[in-house]
PDB file of N, CA and C in Angstrom:
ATOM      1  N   UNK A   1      96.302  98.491  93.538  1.00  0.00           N
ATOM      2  CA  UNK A   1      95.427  98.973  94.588  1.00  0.00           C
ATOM      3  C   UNK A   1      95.148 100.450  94.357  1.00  0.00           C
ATOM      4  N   UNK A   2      93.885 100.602  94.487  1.00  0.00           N
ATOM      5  CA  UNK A   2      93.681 102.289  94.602  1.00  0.00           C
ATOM      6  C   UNK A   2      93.406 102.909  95.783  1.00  0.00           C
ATOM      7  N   UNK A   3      93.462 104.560  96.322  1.00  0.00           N
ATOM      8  CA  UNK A   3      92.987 104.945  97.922  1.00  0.00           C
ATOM      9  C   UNK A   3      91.495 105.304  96.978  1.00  0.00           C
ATOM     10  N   UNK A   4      90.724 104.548  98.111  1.00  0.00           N
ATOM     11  CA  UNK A   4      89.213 105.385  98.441  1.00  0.00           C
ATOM     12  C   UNK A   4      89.249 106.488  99.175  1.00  0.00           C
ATOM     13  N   UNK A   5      90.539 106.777  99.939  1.00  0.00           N
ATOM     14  CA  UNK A   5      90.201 107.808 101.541  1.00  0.00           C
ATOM     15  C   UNK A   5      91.397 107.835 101.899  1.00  0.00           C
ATOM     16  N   UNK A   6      91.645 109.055 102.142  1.00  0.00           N
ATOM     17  CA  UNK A   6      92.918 109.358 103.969  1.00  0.00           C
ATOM     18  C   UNK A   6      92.217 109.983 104.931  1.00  0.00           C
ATOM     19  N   UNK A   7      92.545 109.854 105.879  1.00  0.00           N
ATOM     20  CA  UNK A   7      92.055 110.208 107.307  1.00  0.00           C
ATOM     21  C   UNK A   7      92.982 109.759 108.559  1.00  0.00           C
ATOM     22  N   UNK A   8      92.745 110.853 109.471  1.00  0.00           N
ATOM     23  CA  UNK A   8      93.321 110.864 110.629  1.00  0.00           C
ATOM     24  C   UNK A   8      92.358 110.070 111.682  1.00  0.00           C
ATOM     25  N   UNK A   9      90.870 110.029 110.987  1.00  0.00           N
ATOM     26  CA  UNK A   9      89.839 110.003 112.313  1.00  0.00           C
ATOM     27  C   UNK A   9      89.333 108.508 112.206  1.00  0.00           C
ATOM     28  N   UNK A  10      90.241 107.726 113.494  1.00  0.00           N
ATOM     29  CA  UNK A  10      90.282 106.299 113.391  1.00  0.00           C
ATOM     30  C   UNK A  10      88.669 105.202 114.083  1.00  0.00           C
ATOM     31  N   UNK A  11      87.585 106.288 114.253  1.00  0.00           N
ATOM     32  CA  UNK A  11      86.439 105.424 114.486  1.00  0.00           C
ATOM     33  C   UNK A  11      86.035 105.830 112.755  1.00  0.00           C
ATOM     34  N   UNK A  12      85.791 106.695 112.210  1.00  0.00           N
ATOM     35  CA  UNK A  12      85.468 106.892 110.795  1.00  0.00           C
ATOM     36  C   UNK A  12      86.051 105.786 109.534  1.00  0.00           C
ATOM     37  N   UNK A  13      87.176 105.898 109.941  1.00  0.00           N
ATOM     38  CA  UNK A  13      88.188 104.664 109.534  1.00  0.00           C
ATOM     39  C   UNK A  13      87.592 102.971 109.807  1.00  0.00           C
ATOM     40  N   UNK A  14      87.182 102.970 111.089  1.00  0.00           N
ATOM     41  CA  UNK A  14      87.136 101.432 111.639  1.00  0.00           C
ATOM     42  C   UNK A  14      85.313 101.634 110.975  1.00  0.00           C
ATOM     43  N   UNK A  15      84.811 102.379 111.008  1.00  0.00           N
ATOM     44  CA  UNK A  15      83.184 102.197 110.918  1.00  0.00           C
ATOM     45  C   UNK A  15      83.459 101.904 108.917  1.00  0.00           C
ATOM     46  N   UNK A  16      84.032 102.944 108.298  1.00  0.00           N
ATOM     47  CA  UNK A  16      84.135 102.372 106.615  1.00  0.00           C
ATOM     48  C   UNK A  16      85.105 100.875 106.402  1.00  0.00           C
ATOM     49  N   UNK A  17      86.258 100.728 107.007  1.00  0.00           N
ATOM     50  CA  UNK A  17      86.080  99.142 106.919  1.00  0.00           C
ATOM     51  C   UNK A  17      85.161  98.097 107.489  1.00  0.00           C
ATOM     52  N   UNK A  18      84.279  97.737 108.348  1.00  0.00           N
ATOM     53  CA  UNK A  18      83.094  97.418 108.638  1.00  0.00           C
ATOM     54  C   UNK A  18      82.299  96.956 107.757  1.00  0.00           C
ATOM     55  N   UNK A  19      82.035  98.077 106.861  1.00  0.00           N
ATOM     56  CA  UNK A  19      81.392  98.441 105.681  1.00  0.00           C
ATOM     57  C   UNK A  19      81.549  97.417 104.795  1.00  0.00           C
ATOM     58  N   UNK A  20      82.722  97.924 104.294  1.00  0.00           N
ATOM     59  CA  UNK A  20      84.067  97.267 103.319  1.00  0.00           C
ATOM     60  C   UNK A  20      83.526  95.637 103.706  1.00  0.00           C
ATOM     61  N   UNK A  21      83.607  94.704 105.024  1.00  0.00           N
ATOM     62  CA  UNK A  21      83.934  93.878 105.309  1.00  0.00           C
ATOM     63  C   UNK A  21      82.756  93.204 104.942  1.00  0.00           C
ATOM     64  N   UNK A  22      81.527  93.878 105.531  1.00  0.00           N
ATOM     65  CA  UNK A  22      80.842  93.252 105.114  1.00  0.00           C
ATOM     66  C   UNK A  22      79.911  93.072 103.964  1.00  0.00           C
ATOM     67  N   UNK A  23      80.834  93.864 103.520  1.00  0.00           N
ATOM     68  CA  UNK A  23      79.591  93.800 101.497  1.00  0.00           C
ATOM     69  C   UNK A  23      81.257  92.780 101.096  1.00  0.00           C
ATOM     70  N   UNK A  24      81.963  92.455 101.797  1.00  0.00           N
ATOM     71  CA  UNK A  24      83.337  91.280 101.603  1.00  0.00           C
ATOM     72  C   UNK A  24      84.194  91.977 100.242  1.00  0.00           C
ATOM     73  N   UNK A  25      84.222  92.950 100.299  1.00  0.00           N
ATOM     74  CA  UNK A  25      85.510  94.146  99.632  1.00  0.00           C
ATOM     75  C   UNK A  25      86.958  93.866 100.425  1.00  0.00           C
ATOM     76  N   UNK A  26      87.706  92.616  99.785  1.00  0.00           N
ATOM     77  CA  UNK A  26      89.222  92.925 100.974  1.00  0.00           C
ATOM     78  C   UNK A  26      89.699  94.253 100.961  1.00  0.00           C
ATOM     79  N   UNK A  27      90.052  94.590 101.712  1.00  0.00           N
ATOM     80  CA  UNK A  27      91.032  96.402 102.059  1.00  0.00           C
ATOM     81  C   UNK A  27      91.940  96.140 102.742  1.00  0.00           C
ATOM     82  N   UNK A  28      93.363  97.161 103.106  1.00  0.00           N
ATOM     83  CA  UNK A  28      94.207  97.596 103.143  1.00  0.00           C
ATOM     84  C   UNK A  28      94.393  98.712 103.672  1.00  0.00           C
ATOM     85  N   UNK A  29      94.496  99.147 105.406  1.00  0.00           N
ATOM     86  CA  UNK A  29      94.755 100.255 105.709  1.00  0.00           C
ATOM     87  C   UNK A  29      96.768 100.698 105.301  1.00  0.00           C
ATOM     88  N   UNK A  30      97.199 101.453 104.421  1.00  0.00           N
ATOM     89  CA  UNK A  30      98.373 101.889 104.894  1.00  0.00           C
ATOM     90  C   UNK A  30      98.853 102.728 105.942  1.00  0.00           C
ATOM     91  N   UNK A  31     100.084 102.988 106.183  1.00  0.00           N
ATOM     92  CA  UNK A  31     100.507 104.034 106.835  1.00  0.00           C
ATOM     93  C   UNK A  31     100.074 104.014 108.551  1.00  0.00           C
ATOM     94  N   UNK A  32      99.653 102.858 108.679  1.00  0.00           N
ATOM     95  CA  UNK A  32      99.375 102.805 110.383  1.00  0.00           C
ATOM     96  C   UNK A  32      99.810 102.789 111.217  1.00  0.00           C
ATOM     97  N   UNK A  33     101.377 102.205 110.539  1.00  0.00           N
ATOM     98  CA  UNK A  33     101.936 101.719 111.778  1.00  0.00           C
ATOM     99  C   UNK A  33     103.348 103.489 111.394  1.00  0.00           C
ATOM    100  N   UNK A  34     103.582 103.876 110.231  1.00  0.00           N
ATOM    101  CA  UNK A  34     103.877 105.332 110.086  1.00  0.00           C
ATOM    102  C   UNK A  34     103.645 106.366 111.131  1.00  0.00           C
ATOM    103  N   UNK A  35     101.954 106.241 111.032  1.00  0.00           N
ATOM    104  CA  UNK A  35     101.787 107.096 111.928  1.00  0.00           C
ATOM    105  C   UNK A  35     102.261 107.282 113.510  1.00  0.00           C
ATOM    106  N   UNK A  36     102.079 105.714 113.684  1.00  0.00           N
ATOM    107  CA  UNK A  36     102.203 105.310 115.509  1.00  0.00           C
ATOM    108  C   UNK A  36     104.117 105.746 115.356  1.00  0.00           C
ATOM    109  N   UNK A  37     104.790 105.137 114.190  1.00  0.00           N
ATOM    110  CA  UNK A  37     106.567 105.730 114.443  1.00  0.00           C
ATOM    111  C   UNK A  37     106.928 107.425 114.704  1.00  0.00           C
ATOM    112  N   UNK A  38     105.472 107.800 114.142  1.00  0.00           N
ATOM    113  CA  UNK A  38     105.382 109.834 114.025  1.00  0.00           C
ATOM    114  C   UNK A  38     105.434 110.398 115.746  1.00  0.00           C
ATOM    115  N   UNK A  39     104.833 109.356 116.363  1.00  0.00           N
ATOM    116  CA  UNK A  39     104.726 109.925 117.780  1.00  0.00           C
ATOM    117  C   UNK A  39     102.617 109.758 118.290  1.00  0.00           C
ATOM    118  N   UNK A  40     101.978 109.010 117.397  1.00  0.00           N
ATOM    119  CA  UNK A  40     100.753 109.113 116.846  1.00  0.00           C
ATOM    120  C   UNK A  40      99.964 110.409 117.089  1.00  0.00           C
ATOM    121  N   UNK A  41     100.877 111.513 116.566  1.00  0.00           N
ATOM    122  CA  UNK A  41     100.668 112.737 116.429  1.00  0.00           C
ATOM    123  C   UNK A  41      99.482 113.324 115.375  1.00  0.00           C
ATOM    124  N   UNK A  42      98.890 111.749 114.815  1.00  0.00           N
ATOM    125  CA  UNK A  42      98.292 112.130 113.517  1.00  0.00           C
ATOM    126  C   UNK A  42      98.481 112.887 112.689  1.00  0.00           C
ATOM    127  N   UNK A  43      99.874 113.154 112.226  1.00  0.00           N
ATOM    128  CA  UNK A  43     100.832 113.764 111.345  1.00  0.00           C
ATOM    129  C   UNK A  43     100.585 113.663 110.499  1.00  0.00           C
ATOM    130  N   UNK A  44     100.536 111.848 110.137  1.00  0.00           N
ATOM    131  CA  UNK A  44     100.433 111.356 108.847  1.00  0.00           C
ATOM    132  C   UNK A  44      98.873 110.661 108.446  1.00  0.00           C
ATOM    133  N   UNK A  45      98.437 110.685 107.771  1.00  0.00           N
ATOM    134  CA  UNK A  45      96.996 110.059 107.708  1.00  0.00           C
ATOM    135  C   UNK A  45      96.875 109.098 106.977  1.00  0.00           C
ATOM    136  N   UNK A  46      96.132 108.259 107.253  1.00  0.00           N
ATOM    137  CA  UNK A  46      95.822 106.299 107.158  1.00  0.00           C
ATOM    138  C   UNK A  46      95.488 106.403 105.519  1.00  0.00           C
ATOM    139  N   UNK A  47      95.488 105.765 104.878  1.00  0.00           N
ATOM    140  CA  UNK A  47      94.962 105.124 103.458  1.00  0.00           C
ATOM    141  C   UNK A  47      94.262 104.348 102.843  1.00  0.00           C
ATOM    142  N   UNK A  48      93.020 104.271 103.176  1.00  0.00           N
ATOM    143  CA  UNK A  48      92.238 103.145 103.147  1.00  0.00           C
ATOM    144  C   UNK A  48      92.390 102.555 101.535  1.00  0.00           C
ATOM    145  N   UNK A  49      92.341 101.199 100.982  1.00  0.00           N
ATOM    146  CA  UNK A  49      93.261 100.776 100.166  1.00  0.00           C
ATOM    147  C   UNK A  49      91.914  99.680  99.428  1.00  0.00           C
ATOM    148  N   UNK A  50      91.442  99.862  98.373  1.00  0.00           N
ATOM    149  CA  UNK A  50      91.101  98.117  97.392  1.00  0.00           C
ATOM    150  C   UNK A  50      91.482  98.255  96.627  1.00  0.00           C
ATOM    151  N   UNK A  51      91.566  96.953  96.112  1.00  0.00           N
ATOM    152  CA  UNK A  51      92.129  96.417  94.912  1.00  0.00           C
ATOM    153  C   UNK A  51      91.169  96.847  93.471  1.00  0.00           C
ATOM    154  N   UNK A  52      92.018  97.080  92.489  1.00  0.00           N
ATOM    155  CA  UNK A  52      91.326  98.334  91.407  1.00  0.00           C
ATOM    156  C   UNK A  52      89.866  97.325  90.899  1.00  0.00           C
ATOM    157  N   UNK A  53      89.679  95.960  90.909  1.00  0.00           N
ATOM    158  CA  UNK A  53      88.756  95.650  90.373  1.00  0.00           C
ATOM    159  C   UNK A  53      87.285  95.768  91.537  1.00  0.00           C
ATOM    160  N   UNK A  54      87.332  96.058  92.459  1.00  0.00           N
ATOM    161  CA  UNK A  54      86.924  96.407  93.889  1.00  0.00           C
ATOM    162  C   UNK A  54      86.367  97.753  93.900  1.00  0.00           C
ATOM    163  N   UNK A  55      87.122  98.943  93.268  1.00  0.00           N
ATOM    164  CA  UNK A  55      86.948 100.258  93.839  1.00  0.00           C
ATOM    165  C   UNK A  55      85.698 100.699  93.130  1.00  0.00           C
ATOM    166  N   UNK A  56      85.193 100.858  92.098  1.00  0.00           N
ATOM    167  CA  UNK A  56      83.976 101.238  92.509  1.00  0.00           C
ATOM    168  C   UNK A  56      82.916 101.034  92.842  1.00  0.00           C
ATOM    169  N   UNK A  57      82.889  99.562  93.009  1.00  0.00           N
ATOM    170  CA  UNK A  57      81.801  98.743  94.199  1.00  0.00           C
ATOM    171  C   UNK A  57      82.170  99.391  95.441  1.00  0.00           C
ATOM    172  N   UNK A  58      83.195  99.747  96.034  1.00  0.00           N
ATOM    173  CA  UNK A  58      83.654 100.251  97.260  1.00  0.00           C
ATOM    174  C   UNK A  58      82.975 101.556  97.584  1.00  0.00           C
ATOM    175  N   UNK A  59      83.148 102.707  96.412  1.00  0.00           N
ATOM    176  CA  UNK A  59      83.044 103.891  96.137  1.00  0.00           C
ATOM    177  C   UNK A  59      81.389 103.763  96.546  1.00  0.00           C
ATOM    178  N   UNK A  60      80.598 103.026  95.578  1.00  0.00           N
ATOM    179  CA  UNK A  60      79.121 103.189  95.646  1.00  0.00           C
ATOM    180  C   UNK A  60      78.903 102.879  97.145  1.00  0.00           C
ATOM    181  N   UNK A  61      79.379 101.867  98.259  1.00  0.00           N
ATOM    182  CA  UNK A  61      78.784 101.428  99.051  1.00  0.00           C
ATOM    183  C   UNK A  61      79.060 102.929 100.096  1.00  0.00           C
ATOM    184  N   UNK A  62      80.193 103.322  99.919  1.00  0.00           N
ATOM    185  CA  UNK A  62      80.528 104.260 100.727  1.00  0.00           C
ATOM    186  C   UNK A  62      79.826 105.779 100.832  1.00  0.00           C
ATOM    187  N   UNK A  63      79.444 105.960  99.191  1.00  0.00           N
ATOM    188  CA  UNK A  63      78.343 106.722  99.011  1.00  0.00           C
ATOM    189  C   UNK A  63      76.816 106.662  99.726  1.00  0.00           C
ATOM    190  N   UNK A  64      76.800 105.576  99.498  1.00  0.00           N
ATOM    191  CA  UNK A  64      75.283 105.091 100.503  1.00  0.00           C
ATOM    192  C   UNK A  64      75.015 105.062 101.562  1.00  0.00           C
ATOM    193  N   UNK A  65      76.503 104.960 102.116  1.00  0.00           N
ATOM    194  CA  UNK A  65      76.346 105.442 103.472  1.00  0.00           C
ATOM    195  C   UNK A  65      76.259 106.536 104.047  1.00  0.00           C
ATOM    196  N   UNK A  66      76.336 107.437 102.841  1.00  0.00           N
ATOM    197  CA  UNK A  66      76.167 108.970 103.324  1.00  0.00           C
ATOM    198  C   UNK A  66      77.899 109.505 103.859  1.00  0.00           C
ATOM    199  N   UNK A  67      79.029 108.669 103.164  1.00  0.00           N
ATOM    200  CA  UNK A  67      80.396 109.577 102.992  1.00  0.00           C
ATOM    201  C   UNK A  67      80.329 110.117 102.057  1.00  0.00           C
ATOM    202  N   UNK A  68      80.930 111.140 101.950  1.00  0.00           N
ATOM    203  CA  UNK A  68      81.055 112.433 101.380  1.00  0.00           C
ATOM    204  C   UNK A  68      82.770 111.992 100.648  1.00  0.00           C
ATOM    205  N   UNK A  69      83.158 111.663  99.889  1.00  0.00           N
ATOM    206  CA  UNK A  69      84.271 112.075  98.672  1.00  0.00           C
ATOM    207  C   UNK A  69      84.476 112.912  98.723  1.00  0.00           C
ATOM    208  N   UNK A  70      86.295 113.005  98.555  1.00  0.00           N
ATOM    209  CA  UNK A  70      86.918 114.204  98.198  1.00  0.00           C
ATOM    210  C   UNK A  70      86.900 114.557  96.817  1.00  0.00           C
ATOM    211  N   UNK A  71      85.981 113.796  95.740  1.00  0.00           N
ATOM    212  CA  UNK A  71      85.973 114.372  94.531  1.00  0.00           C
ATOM    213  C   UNK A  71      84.605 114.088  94.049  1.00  0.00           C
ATOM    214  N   UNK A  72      83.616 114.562  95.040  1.00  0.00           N
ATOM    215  CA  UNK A  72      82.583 114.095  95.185  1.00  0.00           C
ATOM    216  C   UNK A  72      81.786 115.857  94.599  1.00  0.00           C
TER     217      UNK A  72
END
């Protein structure tokens, strides 16, 4: 599995799996339930997760939507 993304900001999060779901990319948020044990202090930030034959079909769709990459 590779991360496309971390983030704290959980409508940004729920709107790129959406995405994900429906161009049918399975994903993998990690660290969710981490965060909620932190105090959901958003301490720790989520991991949005596909599988390596997935990621840059993922990457392009996410681009198109006008997200911005951290190695963008």
């Amino acid at each position: 599995m590779r991360e496309l993304l971390r983030t704290n900001d959980l409508v940004k999060l729920s709107w790129l799996q959406a995405l994900l779901t429906d161009a049918q990319i399975p994903h993998l948020v990690f660290d969710a339930h981490a965060s909620v044990l932190e105090g959901s202090a958003l301490a720790i930030r989520r991991r949005l997760m596909v599988e390596d034959v997935d990621f840059a079909r993922a990457r392009r769709i996410m681009r198109e939507s006008g997200e911005v990459l951290d190695d963008d």
